[in-house]
Protein backbone atom coordinates (compact mmCIF):
# COMPACT_ATOMS: atom_id res chain seq x y z
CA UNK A 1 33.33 259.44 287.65
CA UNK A 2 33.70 256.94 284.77
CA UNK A 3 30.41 257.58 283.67
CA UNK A 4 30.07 261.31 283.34
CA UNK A 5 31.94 263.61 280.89
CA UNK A 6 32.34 267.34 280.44
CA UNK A 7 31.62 268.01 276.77
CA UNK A 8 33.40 271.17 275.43
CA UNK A 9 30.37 273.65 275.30
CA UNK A 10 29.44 273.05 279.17
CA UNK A 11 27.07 269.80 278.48
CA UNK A 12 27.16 266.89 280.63
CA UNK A 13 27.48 262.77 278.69
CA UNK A 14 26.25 260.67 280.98
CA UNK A 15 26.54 256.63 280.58
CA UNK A 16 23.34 255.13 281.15
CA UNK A 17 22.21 251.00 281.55
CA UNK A 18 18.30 250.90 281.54
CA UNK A 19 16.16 248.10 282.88
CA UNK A 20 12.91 248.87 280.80
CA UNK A 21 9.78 247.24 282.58
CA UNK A 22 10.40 247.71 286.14
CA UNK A 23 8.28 249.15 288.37
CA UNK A 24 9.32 252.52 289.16
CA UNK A 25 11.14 255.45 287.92
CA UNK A 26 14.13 255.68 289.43
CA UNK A 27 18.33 255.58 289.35
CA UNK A 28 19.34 252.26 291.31
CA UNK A 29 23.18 252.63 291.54
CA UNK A 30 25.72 252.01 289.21
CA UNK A 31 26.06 249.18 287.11
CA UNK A 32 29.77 249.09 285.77
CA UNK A 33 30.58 252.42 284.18
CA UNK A 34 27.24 253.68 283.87
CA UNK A 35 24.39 254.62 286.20
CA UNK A 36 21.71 251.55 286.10
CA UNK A 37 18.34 253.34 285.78
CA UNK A 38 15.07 251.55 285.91
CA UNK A 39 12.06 252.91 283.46
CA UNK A 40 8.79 251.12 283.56
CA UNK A 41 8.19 251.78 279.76
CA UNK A 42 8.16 248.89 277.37
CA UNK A 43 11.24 248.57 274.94
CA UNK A 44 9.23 248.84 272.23
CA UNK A 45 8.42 251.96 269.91
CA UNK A 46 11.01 254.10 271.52
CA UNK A 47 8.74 254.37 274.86
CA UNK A 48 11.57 253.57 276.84
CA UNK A 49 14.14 256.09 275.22
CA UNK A 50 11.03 258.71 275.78
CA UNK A 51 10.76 257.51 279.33
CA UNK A 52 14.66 258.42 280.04
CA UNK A 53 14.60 261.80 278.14
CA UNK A 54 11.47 262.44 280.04
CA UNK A 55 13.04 260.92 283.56
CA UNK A 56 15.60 263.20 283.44
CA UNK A 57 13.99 266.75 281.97
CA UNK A 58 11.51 266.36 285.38
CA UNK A 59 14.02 264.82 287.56
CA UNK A 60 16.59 267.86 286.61
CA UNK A 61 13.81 270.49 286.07
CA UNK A 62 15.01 271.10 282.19
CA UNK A 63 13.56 271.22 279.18
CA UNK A 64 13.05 268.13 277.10
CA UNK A 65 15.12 269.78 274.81
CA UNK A 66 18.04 269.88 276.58
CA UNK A 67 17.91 266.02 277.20
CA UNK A 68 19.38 264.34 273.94
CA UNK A 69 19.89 260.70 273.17
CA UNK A 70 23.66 260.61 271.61
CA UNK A 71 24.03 256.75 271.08
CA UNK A 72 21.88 253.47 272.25
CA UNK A 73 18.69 253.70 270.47
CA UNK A 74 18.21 250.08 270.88
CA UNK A 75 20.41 249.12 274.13
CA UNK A 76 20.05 248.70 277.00
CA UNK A 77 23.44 250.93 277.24
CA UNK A 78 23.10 254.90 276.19
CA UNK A 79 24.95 258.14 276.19
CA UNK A 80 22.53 261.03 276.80
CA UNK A 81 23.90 264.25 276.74
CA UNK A 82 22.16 267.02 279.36
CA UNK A 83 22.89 270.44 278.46
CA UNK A 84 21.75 273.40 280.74
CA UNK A 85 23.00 271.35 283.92
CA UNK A 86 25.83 271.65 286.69
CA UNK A 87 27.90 268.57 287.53
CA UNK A 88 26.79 269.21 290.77
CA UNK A 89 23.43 269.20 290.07
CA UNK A 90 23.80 265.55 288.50
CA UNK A 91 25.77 264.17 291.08
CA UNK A 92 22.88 265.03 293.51
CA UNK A 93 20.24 263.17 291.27
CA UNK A 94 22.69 260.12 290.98
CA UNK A 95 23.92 259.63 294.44
């Protein structure tokens, strides 16, 4: 899976695209080598980067915490890395 890598200590990079303003929640697919997910935040503020971190800490039943934003800040293309999570897990939540 291009868009998921096995960091040394166990954690989980995942490639994100995110459509902010949609209406819904939700992971849509793929969209090249990331997973397109759609967050009905505003790009503005850093609502939508909350809205992913958030996303996945309830989607994934984690801590905030353990949801970091590595790269992206103001793209619509991110790295978040998940730590406290099994690939297996993810794959579940993606597909």
């Amino acid at each position: 899976m291009p868009y998921l890598q096995t960091q040394p200590d166990g954690s989980l990079l995942l490639s994100l695209y995110v459509q902010p303003r949609s209406g819904q929640n939700a992971i849509v697919g793929l969209h090249g080598d990331a997973v397109k997910l759609r967050i009905n935040a505003p790009p503005v503020d850093g609502k939508a980067n909350k809205a992913v971190i958030a996303f996945f800490a309830k989607a994934l039943k984690i801590p905030k915490s353990a949801v970091t934003l590595r790269s992206g800040q103001q793209s619509r293309m991110k790295k978040i890395l998940l730590s406290g999570v099994d690939e297996e897990q993810l794959r579940g939540l993606i597909e």
